[in-house]
C-alpha atoms as a PDB file:
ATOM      1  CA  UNK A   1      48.053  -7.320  11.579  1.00  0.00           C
ATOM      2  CA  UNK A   2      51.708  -7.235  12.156  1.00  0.00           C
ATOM      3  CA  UNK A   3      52.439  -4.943   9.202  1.00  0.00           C
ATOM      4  CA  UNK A   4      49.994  -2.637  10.136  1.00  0.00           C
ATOM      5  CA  UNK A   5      51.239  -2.577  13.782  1.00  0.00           C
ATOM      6  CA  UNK A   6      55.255  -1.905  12.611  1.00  0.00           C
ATOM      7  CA  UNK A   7      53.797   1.137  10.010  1.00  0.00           C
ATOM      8  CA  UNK A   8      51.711   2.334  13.134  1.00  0.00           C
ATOM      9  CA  UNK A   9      54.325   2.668  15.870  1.00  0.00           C
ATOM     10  CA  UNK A  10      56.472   4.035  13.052  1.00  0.00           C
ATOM     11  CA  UNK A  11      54.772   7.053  12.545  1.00  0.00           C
ATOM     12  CA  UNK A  12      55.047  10.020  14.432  1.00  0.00           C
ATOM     13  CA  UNK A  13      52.817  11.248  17.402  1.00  0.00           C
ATOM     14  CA  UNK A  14      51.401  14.045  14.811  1.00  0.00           C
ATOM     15  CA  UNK A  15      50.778  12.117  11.857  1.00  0.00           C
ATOM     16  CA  UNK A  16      49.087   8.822  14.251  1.00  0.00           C
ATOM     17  CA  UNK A  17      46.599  12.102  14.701  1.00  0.00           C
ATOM     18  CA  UNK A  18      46.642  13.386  11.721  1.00  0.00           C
ATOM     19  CA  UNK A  19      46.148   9.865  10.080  1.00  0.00           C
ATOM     20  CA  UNK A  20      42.969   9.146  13.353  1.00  0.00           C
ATOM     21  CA  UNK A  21      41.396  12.222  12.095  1.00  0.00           C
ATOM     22  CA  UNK A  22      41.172  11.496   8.107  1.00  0.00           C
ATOM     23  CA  UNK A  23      39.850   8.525   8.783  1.00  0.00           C
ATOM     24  CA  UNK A  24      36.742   9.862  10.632  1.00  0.00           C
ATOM     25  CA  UNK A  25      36.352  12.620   8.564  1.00  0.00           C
ATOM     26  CA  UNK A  26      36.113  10.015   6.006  1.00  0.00           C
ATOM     27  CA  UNK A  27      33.650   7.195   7.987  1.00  0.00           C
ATOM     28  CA  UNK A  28      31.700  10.160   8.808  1.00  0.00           C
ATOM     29  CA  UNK A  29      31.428  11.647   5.203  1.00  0.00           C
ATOM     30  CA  UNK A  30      30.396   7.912   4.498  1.00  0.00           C
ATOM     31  CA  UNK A  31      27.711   7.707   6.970  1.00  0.00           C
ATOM     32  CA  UNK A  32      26.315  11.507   5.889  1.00  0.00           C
ATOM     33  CA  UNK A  33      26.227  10.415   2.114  1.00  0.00           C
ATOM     34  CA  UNK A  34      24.289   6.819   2.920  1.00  0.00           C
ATOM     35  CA  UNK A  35      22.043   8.769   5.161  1.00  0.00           C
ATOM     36  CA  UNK A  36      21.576  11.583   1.895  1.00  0.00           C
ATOM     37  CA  UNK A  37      20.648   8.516  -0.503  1.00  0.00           C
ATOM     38  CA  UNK A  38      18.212   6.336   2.329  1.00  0.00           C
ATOM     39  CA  UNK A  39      16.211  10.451   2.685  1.00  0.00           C
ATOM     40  CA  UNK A  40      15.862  10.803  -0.539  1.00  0.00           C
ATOM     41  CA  UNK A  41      14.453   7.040  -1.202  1.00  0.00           C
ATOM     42  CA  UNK A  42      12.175   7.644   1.954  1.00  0.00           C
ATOM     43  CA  UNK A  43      11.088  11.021   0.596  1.00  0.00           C
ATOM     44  CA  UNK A  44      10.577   9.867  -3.282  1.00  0.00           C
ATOM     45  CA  UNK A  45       8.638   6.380  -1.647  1.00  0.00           C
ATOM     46  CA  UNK A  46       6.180   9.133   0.813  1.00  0.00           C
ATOM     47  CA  UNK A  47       5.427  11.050  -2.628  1.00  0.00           C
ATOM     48  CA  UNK A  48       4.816   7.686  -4.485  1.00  0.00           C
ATOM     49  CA  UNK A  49       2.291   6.794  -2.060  1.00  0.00           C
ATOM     50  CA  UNK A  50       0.657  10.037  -1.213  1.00  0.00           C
ATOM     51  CA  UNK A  51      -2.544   9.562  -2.975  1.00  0.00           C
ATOM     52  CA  UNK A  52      -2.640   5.695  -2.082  1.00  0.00           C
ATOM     53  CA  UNK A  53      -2.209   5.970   2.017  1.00  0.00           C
ATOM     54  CA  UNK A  54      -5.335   7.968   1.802  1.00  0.00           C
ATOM     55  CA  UNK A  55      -7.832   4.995   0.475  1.00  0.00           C
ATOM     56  CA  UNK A  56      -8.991   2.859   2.205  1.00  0.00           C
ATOM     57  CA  UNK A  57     -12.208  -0.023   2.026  1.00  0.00           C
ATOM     58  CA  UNK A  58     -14.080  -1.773   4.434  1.00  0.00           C
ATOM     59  CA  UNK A  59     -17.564  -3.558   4.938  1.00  0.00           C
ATOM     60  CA  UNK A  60     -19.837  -1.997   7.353  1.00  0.00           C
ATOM     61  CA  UNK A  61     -21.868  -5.353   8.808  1.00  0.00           C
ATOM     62  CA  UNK A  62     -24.266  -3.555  10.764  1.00  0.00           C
ATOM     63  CA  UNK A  63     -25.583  -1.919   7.370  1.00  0.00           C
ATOM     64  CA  UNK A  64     -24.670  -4.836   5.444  1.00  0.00           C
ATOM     65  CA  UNK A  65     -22.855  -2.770   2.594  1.00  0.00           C
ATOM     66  CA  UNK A  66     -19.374  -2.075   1.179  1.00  0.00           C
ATOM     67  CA  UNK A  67     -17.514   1.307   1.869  1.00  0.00           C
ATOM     68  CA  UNK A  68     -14.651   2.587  -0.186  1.00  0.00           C
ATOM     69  CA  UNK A  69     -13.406   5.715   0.860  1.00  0.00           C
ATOM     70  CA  UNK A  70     -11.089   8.168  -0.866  1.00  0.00           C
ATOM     71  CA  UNK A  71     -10.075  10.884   1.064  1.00  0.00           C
ATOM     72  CA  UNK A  72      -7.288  11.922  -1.616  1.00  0.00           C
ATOM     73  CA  UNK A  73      -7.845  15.097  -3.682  1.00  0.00           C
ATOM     74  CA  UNK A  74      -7.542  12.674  -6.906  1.00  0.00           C
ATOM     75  CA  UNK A  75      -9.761  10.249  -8.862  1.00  0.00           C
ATOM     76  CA  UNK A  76      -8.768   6.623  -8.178  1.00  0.00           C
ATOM     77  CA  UNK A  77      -9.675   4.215 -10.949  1.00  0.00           C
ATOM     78  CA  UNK A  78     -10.660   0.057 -11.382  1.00  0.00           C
ATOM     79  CA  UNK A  79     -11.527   0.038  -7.596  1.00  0.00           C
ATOM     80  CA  UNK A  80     -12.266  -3.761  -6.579  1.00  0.00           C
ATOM     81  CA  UNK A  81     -13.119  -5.032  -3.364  1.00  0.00           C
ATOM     82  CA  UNK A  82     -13.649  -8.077  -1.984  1.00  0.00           C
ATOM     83  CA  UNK A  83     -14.832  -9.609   1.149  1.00  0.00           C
ATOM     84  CA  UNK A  84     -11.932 -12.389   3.197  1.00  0.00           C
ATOM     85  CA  UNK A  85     -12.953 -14.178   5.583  1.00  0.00           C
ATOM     86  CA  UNK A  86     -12.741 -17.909   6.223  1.00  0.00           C
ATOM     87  CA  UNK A  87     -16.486 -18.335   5.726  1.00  0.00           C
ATOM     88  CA  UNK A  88     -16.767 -17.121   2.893  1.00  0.00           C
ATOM     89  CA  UNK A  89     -14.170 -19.345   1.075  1.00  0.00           C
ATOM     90  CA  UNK A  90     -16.398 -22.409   0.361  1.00  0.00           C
ATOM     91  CA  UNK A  91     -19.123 -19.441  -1.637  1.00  0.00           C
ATOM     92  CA  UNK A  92     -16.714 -16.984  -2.814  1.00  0.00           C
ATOM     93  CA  UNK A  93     -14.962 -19.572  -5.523  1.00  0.00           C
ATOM     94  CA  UNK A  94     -18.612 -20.381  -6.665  1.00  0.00           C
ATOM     95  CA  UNK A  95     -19.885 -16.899  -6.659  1.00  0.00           C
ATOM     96  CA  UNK A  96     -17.531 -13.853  -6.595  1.00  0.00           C
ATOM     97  CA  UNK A  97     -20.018 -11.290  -7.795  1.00  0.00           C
ATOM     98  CA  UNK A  98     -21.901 -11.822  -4.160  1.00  0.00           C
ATOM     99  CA  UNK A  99     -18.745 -11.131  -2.460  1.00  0.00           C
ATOM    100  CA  UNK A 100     -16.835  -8.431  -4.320  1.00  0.00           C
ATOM    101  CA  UNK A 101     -17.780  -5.224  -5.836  1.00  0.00           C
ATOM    102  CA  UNK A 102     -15.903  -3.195  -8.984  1.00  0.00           C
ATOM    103  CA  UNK A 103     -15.951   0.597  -9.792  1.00  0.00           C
ATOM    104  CA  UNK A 104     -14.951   2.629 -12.719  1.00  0.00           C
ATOM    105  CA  UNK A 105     -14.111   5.434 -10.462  1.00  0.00           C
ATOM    106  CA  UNK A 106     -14.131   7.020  -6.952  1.00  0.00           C
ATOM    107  CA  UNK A 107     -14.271  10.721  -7.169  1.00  0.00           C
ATOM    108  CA  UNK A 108     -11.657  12.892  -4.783  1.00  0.00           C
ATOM    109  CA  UNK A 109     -12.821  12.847  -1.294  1.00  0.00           C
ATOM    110  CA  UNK A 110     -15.758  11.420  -1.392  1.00  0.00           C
ATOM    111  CA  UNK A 111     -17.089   8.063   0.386  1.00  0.00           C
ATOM    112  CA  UNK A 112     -19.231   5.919  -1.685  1.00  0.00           C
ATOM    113  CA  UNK A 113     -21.417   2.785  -0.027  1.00  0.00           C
ATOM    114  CA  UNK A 114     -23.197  -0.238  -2.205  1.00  0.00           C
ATOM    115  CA  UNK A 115     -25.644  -2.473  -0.356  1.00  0.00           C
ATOM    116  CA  UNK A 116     -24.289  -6.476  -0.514  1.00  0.00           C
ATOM    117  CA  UNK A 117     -27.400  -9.207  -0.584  1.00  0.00           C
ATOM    118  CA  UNK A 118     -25.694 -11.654   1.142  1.00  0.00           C
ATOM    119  CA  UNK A 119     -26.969 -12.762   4.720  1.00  0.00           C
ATOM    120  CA  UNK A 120     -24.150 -12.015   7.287  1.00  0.00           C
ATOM    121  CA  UNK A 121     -26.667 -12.817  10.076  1.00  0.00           C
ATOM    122  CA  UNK A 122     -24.973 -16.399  11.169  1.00  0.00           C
ATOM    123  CA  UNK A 123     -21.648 -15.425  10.573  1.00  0.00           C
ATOM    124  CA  UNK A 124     -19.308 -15.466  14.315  1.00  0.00           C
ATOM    125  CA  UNK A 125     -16.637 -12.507  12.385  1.00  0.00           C
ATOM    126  CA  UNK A 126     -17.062  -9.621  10.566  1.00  0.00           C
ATOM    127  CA  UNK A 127     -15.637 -10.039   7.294  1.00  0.00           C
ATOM    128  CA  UNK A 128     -12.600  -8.218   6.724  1.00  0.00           C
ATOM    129  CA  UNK A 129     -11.632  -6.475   2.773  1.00  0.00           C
ATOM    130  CA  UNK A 130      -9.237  -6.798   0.141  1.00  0.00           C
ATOM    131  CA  UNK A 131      -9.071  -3.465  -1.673  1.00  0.00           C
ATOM    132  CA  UNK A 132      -7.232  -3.238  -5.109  1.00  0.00           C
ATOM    133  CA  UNK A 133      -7.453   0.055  -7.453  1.00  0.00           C
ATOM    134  CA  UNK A 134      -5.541   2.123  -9.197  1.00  0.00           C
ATOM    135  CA  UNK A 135      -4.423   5.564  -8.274  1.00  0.00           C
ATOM    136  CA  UNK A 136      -4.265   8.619 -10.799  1.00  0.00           C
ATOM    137  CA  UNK A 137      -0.786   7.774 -11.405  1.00  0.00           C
ATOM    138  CA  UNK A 138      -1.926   4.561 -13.135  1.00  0.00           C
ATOM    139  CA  UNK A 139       0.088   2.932 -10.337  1.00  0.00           C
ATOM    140  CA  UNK A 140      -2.086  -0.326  -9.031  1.00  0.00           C
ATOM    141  CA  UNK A 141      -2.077  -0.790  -5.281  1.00  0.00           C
ATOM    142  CA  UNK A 142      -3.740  -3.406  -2.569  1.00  0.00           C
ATOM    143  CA  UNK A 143      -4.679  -2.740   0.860  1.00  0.00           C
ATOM    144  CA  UNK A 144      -5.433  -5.665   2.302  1.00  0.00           C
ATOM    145  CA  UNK A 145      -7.154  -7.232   5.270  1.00  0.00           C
ATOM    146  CA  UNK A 146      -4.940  -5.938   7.914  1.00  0.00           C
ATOM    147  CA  UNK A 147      -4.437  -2.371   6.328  1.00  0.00           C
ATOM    148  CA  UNK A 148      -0.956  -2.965   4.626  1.00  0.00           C
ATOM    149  CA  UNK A 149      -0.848  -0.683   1.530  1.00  0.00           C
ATOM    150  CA  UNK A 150       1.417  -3.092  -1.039  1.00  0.00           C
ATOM    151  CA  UNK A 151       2.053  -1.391  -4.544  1.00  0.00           C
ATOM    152  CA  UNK A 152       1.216  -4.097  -7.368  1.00  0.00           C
ATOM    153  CA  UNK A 153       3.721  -4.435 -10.338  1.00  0.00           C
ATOM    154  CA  UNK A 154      -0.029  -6.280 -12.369  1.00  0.00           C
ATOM    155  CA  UNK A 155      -2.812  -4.927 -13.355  1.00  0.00           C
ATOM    156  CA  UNK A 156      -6.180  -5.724 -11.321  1.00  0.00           C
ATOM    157  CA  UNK A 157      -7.339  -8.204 -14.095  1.00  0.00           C
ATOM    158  CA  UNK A 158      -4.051 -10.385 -13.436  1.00  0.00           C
ATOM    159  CA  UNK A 159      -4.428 -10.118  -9.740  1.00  0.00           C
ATOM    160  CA  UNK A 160      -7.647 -11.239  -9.826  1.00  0.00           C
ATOM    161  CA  UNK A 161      -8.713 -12.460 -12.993  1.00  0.00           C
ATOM    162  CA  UNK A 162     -12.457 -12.786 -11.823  1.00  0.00           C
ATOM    163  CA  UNK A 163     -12.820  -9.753 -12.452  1.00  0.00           C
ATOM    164  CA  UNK A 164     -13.604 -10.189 -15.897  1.00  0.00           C
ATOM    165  CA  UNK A 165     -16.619 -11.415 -15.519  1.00  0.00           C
ATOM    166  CA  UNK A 166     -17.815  -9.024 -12.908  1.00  0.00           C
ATOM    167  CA  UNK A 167     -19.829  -5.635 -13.902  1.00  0.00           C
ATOM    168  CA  UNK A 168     -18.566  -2.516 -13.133  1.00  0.00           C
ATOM    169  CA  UNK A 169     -20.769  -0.651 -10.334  1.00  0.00           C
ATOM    170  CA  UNK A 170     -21.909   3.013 -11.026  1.00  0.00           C
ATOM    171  CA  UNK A 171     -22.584   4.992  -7.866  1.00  0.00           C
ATOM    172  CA  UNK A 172     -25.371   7.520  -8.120  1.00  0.00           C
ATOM    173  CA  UNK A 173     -24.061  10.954  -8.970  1.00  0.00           C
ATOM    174  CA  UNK A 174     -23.449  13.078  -6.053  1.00  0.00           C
ATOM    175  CA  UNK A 175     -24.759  16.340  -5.960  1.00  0.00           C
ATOM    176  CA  UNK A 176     -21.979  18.976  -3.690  1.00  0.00           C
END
């Protein structure tokens, strides 16, 4: 500190301003350029998940039946959903094809609904969805429970390897 104090007092009125004024021209062109690279990750992240932040997947336990939803102007691909709920964890290990449903394919806005045979009639929640699928990008993503989107560096058959052994549902064609 004392060497930088002795070079300070040595310098000249106009240089102490000359020297003030670099240096925030400098912090300054610092802060512009990290603010430049955090935009650019924020904008590149947004386009990443354009197609994703617009599906969603829920269970509807007044009909009793699944929903998934894609309100993206894209196909979305291996959709799997699955009910959560802490009733259902004693069944689901012994039967996941009661409690989860699989697609090939959810056509561009469209909302497609499959009836689930299970009895929800003594449960005290409604159960709450995992949805995992893959967008047109052949990116994999989960929304989960609470509505967090979370891109998935696996594919759906190592994130839940039930799956396997699960048939594929085929929604009736739509006629537009």
């Amino acid at each position: 500190m004392g060497i930088f104090l002795n070079w300070w007092t040595g310098l000249q009125d106009g240089s102490k301003a000359d020297w003030l004024a670099g240096t925030a021209t400098a912090l300054a062109f610092i802060v512009a350029v990290v603010s430049l690279v955090i935009e650019i990750r924020r904008r590149k992240r947004a386009e990443i998940e354009e197609q994703a932040i617009q599906v969603s997947g829920w269970f509807d336990a007044f009909h009793h039946h699944f929903v998934v939803q894609n309100s993206s102007g894209a196909l979305i691909y291996d959709v799997f959903i699955y009910l959560v709920s802490d009733n259902f964890i004693q069944y689901y290990k012994s039967s996941p094809k009661n409690f989860s449903l699989k697609m090939r394919l959810v056509a561009p806005g469209t909302k497609v609904t499959v009836p689930c045979d299970v009895d929800y009639t003594k449960l005290t929640d409604v159960p709450l969805v995992d949805l995992i699928f893959r967008d047109s990008a052949g990116r994999t993503w989960m929304r989960d429970r609470y509505g967090r989107l979370q891109e998935m560096s696996k594919p759906l058959s190592h994130i839940r390897p039930e799956t396997k052994d699960i048939d594929y549902y085929e929604p009736a064609p739509q006629i537009f």
